[in-house]
PDB file of N, CA and C in Angstrom:
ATOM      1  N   UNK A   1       0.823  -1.193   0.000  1.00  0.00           N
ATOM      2  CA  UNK A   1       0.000   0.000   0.000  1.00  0.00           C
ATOM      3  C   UNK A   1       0.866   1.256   0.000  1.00  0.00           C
ATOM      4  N   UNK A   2       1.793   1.528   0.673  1.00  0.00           N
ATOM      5  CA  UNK A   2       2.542   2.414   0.634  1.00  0.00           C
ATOM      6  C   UNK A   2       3.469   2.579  -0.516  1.00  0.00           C
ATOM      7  N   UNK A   3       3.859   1.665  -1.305  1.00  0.00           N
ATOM      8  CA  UNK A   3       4.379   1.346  -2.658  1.00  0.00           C
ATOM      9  C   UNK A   3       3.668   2.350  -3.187  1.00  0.00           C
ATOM     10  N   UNK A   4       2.074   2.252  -3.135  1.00  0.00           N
ATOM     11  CA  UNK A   4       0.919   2.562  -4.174  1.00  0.00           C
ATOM     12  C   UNK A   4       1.024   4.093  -3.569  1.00  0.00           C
ATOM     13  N   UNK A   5       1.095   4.141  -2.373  1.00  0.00           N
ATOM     14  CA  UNK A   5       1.411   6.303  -2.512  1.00  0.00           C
ATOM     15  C   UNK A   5       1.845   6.609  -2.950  1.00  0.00           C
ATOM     16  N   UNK A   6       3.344   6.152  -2.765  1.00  0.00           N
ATOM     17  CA  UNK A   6       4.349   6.862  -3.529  1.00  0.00           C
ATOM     18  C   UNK A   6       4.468   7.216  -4.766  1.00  0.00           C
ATOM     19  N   UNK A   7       3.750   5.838  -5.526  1.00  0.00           N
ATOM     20  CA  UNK A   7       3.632   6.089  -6.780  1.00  0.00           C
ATOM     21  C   UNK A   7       2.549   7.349  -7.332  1.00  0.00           C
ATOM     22  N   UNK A   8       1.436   7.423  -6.417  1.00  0.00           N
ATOM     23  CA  UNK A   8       0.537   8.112  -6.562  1.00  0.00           C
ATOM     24  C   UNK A   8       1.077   9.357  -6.601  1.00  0.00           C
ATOM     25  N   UNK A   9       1.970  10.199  -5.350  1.00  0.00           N
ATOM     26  CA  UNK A   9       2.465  11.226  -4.979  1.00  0.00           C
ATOM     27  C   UNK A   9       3.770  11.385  -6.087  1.00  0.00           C
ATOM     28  N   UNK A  10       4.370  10.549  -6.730  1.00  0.00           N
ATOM     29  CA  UNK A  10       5.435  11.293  -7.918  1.00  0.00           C
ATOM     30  C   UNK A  10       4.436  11.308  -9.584  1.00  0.00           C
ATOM     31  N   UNK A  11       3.487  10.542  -9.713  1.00  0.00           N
ATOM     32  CA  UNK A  11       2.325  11.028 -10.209  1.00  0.00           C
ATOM     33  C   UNK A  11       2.014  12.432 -10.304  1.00  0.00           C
ATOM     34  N   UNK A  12       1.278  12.735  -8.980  1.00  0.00           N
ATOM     35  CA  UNK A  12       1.022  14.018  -8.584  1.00  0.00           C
ATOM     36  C   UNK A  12       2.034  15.266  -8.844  1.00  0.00           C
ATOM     37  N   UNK A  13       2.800  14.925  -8.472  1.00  0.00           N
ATOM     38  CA  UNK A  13       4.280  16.326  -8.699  1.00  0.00           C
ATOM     39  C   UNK A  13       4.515  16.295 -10.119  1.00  0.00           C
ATOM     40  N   UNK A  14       4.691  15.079 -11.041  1.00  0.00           N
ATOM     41  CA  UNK A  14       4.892  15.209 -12.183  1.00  0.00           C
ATOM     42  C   UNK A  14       3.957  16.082 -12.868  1.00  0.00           C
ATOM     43  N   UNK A  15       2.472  15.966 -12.190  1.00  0.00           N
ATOM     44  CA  UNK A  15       1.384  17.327 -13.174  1.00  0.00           C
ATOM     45  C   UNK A  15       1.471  18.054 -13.072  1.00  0.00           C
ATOM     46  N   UNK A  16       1.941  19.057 -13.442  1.00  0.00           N
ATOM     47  CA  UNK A  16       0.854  20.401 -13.488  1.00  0.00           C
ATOM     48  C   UNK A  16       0.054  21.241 -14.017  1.00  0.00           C
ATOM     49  N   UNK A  17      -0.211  21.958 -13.338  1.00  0.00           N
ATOM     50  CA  UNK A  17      -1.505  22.607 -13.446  1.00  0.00           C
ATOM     51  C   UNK A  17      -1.108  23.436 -15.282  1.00  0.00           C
ATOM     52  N   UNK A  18      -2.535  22.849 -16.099  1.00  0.00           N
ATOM     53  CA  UNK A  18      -2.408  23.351 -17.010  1.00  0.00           C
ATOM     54  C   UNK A  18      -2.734  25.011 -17.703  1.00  0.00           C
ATOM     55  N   UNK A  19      -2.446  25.627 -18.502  1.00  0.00           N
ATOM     56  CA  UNK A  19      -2.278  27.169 -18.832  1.00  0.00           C
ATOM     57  C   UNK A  19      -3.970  27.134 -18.242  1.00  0.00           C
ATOM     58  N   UNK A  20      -4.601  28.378 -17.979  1.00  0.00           N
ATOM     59  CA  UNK A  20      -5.705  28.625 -17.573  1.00  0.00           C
ATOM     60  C   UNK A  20      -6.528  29.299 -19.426  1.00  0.00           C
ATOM     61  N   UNK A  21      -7.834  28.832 -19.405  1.00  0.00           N
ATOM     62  CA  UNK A  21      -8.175  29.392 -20.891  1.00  0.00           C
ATOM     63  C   UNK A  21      -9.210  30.247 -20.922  1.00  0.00           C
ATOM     64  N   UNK A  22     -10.352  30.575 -21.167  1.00  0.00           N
ATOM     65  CA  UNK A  22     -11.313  31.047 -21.166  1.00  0.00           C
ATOM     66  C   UNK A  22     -12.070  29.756 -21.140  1.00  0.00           C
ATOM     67  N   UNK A  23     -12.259  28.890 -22.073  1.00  0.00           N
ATOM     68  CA  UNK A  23     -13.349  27.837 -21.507  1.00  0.00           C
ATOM     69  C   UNK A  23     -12.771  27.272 -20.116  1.00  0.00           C
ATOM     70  N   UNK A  24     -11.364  27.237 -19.273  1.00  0.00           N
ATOM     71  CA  UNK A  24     -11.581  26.684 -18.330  1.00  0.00           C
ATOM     72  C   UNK A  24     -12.022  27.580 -17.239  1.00  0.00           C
ATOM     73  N   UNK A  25     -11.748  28.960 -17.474  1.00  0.00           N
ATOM     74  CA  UNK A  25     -12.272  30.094 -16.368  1.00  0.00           C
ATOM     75  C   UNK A  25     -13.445  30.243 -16.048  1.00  0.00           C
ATOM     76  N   UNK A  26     -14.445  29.832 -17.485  1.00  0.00           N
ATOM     77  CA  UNK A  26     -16.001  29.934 -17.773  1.00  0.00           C
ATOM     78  C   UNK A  26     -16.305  28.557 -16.769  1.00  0.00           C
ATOM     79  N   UNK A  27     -15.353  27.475 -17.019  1.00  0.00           N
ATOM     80  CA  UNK A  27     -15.912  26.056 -16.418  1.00  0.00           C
ATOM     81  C   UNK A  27     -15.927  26.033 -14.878  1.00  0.00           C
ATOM     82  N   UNK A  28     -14.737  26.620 -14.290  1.00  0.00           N
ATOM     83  CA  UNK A  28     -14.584  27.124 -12.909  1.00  0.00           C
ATOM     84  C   UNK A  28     -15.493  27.990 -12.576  1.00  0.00           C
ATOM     85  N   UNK A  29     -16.005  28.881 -13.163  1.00  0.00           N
ATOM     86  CA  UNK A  29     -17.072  29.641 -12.661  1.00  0.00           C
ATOM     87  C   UNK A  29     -18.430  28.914 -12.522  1.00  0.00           C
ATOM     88  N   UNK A  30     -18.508  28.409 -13.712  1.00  0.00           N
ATOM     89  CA  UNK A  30     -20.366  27.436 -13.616  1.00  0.00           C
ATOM     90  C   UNK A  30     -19.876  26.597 -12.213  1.00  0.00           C
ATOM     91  N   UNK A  31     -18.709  25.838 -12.420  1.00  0.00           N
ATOM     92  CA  UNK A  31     -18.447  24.751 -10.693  1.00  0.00           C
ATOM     93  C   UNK A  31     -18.876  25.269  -9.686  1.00  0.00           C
ATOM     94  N   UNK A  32     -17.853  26.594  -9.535  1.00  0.00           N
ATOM     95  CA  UNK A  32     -18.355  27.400  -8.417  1.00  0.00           C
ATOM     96  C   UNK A  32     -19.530  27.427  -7.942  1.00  0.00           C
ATOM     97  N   UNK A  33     -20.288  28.160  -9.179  1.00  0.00           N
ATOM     98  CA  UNK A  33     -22.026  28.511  -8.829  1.00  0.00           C
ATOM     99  C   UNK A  33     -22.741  27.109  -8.382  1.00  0.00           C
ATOM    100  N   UNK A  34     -22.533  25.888  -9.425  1.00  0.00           N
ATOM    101  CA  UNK A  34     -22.949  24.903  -8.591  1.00  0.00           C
ATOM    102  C   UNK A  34     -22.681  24.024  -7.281  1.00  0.00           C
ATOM    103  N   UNK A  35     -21.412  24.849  -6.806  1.00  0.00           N
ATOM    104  CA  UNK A  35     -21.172  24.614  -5.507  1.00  0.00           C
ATOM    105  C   UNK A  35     -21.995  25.512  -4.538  1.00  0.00           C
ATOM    106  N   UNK A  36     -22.071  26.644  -4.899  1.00  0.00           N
ATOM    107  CA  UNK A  36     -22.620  27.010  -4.021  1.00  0.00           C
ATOM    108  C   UNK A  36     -24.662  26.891  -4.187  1.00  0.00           C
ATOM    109  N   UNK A  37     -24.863  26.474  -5.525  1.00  0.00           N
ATOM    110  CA  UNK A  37     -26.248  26.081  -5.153  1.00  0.00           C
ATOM    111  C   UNK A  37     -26.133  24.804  -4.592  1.00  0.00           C
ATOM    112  N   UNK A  38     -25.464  24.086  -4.725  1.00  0.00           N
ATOM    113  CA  UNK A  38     -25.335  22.808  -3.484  1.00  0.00           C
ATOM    114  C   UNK A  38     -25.828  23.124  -2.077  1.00  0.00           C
ATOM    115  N   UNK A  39     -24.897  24.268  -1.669  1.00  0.00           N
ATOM    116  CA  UNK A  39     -24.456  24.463  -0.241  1.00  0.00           C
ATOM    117  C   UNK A  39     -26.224  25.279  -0.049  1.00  0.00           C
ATOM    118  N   UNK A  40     -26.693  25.594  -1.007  1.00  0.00           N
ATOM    119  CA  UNK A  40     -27.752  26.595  -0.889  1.00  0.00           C
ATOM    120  C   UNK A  40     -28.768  25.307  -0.111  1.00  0.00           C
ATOM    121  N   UNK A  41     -29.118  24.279  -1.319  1.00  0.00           N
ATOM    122  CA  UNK A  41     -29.927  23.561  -1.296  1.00  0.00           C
ATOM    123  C   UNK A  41     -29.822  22.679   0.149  1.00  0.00           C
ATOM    124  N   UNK A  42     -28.592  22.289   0.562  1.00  0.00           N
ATOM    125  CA  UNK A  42     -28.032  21.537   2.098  1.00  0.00           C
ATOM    126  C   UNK A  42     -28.768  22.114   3.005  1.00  0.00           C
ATOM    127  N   UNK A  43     -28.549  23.346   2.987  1.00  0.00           N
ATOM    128  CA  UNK A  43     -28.953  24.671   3.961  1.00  0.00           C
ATOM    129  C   UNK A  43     -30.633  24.373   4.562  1.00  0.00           C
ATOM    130  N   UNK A  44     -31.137  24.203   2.881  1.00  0.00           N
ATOM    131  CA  UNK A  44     -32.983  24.154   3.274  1.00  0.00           C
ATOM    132  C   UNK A  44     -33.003  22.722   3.420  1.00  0.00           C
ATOM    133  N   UNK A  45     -32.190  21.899   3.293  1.00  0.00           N
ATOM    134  CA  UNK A  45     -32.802  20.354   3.729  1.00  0.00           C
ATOM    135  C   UNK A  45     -32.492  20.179   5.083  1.00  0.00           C
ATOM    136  N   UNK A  46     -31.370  20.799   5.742  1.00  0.00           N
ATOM    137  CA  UNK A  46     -31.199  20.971   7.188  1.00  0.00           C
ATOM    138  C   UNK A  46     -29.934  20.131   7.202  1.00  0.00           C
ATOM    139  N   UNK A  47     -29.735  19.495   6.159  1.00  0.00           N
ATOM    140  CA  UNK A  47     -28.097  18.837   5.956  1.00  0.00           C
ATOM    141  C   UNK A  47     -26.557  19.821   6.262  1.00  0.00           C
ATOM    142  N   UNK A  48     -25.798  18.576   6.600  1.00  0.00           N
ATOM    143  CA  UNK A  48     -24.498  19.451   7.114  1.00  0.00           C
ATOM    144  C   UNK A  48     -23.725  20.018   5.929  1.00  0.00           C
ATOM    145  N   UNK A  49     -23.053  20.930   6.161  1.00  0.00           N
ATOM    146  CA  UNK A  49     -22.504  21.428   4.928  1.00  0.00           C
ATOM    147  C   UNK A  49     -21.080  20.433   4.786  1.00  0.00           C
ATOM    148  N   UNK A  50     -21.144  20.679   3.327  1.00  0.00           N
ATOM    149  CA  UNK A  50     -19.666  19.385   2.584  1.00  0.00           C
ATOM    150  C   UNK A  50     -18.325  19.844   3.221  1.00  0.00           C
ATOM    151  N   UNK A  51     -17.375  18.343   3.689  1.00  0.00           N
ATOM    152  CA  UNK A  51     -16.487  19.259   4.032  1.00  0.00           C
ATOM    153  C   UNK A  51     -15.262  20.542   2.706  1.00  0.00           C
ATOM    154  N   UNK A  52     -14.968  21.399   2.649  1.00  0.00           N
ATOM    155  CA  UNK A  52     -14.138  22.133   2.037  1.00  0.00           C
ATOM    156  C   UNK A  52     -12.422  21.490   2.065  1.00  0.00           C
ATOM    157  N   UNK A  53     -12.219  20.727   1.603  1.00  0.00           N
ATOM    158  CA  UNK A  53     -10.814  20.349   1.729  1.00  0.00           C
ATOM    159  C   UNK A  53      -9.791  20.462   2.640  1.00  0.00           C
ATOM    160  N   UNK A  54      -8.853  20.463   2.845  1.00  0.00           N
ATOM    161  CA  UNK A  54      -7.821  20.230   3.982  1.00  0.00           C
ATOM    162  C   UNK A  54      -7.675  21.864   4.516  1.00  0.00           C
ATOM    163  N   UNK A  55      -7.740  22.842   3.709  1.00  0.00           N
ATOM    164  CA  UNK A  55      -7.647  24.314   4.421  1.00  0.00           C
ATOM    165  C   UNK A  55      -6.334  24.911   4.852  1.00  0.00           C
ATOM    166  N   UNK A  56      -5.145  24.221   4.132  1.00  0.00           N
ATOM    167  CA  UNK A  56      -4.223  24.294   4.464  1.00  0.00           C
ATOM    168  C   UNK A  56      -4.239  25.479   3.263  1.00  0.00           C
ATOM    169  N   UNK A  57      -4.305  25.082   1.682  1.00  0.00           N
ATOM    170  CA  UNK A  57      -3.832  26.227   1.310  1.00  0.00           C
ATOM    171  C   UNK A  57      -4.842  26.836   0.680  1.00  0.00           C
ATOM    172  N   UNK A  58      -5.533  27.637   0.481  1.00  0.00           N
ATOM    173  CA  UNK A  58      -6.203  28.240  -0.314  1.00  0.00           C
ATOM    174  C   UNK A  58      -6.580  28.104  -2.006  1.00  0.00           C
ATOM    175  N   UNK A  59      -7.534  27.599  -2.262  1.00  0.00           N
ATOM    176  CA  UNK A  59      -7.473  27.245  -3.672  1.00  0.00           C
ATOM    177  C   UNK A  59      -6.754  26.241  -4.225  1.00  0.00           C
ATOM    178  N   UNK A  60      -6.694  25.255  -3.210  1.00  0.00           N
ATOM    179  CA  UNK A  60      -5.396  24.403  -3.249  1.00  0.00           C
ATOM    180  C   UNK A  60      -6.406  23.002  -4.319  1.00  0.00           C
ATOM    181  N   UNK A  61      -5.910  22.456  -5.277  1.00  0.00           N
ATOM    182  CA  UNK A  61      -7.210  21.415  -5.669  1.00  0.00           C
ATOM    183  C   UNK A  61      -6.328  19.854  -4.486  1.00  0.00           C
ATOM    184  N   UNK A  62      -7.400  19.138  -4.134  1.00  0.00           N
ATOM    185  CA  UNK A  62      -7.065  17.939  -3.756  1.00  0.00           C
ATOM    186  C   UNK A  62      -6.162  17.303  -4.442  1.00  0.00           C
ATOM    187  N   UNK A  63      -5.688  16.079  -3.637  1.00  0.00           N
ATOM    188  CA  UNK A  63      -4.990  15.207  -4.424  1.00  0.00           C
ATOM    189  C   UNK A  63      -5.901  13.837  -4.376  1.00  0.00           C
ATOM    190  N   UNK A  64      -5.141  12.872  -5.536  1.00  0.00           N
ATOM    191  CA  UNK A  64      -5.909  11.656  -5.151  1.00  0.00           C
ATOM    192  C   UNK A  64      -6.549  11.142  -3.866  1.00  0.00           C
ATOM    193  N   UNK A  65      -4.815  10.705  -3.617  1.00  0.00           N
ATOM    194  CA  UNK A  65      -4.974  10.413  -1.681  1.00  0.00           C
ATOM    195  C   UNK A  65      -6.039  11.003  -1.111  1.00  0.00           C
ATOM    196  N   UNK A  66      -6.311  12.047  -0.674  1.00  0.00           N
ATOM    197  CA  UNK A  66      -7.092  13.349  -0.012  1.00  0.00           C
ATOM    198  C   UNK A  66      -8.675  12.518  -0.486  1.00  0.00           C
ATOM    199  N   UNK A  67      -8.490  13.170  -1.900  1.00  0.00           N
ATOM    200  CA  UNK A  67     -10.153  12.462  -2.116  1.00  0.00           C
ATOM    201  C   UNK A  67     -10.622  10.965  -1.842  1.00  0.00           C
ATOM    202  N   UNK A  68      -9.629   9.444  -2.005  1.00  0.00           N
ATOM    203  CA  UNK A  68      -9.893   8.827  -1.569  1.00  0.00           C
ATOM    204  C   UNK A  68      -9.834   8.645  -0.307  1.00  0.00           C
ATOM    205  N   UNK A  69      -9.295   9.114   0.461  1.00  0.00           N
ATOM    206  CA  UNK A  69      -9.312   9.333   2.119  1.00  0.00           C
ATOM    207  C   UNK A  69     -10.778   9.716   2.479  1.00  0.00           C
ATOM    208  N   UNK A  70     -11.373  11.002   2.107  1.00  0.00           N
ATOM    209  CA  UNK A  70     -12.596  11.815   2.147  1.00  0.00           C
ATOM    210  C   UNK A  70     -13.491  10.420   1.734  1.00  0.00           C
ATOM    211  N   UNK A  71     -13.482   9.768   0.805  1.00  0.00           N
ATOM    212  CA  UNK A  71     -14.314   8.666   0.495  1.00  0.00           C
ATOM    213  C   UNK A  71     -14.675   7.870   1.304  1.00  0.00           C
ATOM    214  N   UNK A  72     -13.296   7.187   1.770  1.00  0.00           N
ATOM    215  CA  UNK A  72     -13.126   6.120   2.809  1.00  0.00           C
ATOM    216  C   UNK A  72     -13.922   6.826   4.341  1.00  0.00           C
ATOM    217  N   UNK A  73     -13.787   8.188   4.820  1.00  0.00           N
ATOM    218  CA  UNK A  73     -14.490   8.591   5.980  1.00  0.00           C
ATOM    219  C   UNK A  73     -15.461   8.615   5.712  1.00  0.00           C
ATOM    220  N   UNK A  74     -16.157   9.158   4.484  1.00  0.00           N
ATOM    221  CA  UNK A  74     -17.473   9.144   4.242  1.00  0.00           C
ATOM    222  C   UNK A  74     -18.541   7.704   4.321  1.00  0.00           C
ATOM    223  N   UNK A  75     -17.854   6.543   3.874  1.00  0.00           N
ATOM    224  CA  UNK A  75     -18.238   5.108   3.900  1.00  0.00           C
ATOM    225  C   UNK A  75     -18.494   4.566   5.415  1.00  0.00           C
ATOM    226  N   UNK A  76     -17.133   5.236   6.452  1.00  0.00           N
ATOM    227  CA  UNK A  76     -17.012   4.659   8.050  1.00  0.00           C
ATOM    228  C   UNK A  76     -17.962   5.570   8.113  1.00  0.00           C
ATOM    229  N   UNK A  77     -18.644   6.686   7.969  1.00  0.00           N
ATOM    230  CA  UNK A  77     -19.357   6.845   8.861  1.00  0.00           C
ATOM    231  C   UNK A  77     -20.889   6.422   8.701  1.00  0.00           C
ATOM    232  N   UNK A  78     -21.388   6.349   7.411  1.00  0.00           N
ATOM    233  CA  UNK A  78     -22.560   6.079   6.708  1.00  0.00           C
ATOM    234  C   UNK A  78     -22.582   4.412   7.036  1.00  0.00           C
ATOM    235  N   UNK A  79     -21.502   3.541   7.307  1.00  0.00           N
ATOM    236  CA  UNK A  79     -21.176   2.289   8.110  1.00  0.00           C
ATOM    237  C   UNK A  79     -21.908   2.007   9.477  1.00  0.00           C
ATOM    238  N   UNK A  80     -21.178   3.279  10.587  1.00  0.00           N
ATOM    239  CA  UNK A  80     -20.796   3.516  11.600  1.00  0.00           C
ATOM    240  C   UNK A  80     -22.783   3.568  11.943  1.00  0.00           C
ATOM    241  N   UNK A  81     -23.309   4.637  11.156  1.00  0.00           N
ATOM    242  CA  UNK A  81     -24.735   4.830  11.238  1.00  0.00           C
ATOM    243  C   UNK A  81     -25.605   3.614  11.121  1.00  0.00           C
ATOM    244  N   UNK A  82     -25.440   3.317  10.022  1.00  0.00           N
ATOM    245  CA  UNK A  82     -26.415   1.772   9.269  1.00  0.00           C
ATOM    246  C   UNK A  82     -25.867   0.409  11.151  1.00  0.00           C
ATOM    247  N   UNK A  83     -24.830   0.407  11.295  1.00  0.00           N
ATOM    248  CA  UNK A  83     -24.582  -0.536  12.740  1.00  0.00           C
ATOM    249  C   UNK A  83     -25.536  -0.273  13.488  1.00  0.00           C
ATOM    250  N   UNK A  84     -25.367   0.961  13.853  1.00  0.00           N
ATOM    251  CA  UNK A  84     -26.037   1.953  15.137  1.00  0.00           C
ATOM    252  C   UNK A  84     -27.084   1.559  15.077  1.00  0.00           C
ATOM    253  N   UNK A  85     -27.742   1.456  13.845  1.00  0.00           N
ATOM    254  CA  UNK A  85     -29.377   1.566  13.622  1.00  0.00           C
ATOM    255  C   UNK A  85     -29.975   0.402  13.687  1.00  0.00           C
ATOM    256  N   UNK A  86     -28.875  -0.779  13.311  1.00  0.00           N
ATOM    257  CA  UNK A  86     -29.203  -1.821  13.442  1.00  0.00           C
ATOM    258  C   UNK A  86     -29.532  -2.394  15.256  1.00  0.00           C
ATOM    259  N   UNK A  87     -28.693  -1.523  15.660  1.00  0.00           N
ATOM    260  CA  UNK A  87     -28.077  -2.615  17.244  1.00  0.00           C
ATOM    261  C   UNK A  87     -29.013  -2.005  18.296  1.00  0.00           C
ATOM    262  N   UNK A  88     -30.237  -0.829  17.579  1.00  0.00           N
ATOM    263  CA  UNK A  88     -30.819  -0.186  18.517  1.00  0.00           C
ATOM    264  C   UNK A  88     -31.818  -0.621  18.838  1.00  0.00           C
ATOM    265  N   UNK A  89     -32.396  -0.818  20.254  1.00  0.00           N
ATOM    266  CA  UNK A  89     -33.503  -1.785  20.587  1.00  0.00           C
ATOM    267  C   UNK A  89     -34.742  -0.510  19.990  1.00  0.00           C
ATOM    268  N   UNK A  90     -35.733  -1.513  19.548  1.00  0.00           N
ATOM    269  CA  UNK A  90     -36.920  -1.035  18.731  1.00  0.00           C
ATOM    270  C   UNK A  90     -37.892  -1.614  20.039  1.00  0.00           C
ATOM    271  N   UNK A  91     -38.593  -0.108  20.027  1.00  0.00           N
ATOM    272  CA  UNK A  91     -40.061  -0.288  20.895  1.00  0.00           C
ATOM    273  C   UNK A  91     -41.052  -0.960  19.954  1.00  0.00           C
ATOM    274  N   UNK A  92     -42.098  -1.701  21.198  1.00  0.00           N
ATOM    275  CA  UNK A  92     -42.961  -2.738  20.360  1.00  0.00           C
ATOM    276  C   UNK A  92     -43.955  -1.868  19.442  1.00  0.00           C
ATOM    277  N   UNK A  93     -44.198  -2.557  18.459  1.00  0.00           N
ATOM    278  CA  UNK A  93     -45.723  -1.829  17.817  1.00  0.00           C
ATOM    279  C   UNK A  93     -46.690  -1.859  18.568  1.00  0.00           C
ATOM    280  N   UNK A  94     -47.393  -0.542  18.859  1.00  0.00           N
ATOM    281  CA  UNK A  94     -48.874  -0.949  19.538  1.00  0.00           C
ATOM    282  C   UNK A  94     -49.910  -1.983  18.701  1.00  0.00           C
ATOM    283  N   UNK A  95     -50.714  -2.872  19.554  1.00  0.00           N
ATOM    284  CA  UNK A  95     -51.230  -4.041  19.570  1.00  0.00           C
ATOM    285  C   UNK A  95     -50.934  -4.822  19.160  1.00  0.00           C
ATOM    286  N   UNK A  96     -48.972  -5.451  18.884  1.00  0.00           N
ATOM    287  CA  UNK A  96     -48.243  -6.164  18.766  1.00  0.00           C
ATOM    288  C   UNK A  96     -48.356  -6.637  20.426  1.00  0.00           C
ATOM    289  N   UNK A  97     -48.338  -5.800  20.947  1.00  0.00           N
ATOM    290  CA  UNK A  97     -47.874  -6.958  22.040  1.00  0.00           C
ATOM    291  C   UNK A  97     -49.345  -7.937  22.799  1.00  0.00           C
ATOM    292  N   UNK A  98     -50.188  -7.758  22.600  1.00  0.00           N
ATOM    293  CA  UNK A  98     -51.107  -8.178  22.569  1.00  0.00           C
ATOM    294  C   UNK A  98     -51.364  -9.548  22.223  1.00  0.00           C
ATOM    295  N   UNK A  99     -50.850  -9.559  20.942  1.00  0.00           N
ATOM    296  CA  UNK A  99     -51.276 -10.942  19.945  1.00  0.00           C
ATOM    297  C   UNK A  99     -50.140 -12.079  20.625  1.00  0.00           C
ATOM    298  N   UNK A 100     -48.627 -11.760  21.423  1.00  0.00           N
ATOM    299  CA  UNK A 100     -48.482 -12.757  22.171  1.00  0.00           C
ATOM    300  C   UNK A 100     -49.175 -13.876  22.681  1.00  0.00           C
ATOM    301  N   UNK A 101     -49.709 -13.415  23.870  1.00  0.00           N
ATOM    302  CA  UNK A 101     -50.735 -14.403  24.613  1.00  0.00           C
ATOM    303  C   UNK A 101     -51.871 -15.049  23.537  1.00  0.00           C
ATOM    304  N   UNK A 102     -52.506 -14.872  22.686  1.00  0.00           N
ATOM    305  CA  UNK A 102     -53.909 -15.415  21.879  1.00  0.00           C
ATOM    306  C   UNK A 102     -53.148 -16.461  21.533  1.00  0.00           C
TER     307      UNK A 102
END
């Protein structure tokens, strides 16, 4: 596994970031807006807002790692929930308990 970072991370350094164009400035802008109608729409469903990346640098784009990391927490916890829900004692249905004794 660690083989597989490394490779990932001289991957990573080998790219960079390509010249900026007008269709990609136009494309970053529509993202934007649909990020933030995302965050709009979260807002009225009462959902938590997405996390924003590591915050280390500003405008910084993720790396692989990062996003599959973000994946992998996202899975433990949507995991972590579905357990919970399972292992939680459920009150009886009314006039379930009834039909016992007959």
């Amino acid at each position: 596994m660690k083989e597989l970072m490394r490779r990932l991370d001289r991957l990573e350094a080998q790219i960079e970031p390509a010249e900026e164009t007008e269709t990609s400035r136009s494309l970053r802008k529509r993202l934007k807006s649909g990020q933030r109608r995302v965050a709009e729409w979260r807002v009225r469903e009462g959902l938590p807002p997405l996390a924003e990346g590591t915050g280390d640098v500003p405008n910084r784009r993720r790396t692989i790692v990062e996003i599959l990391n973000s994946g992998r927490q996202r899975n433990a916890l949507a995991h972590r929930k579905l357990v919970e829900a399972h292992d939680a004692p459920s009150s009886p249905i009314a006039g379930e308990a009834g039909k016992e004794g007959a």
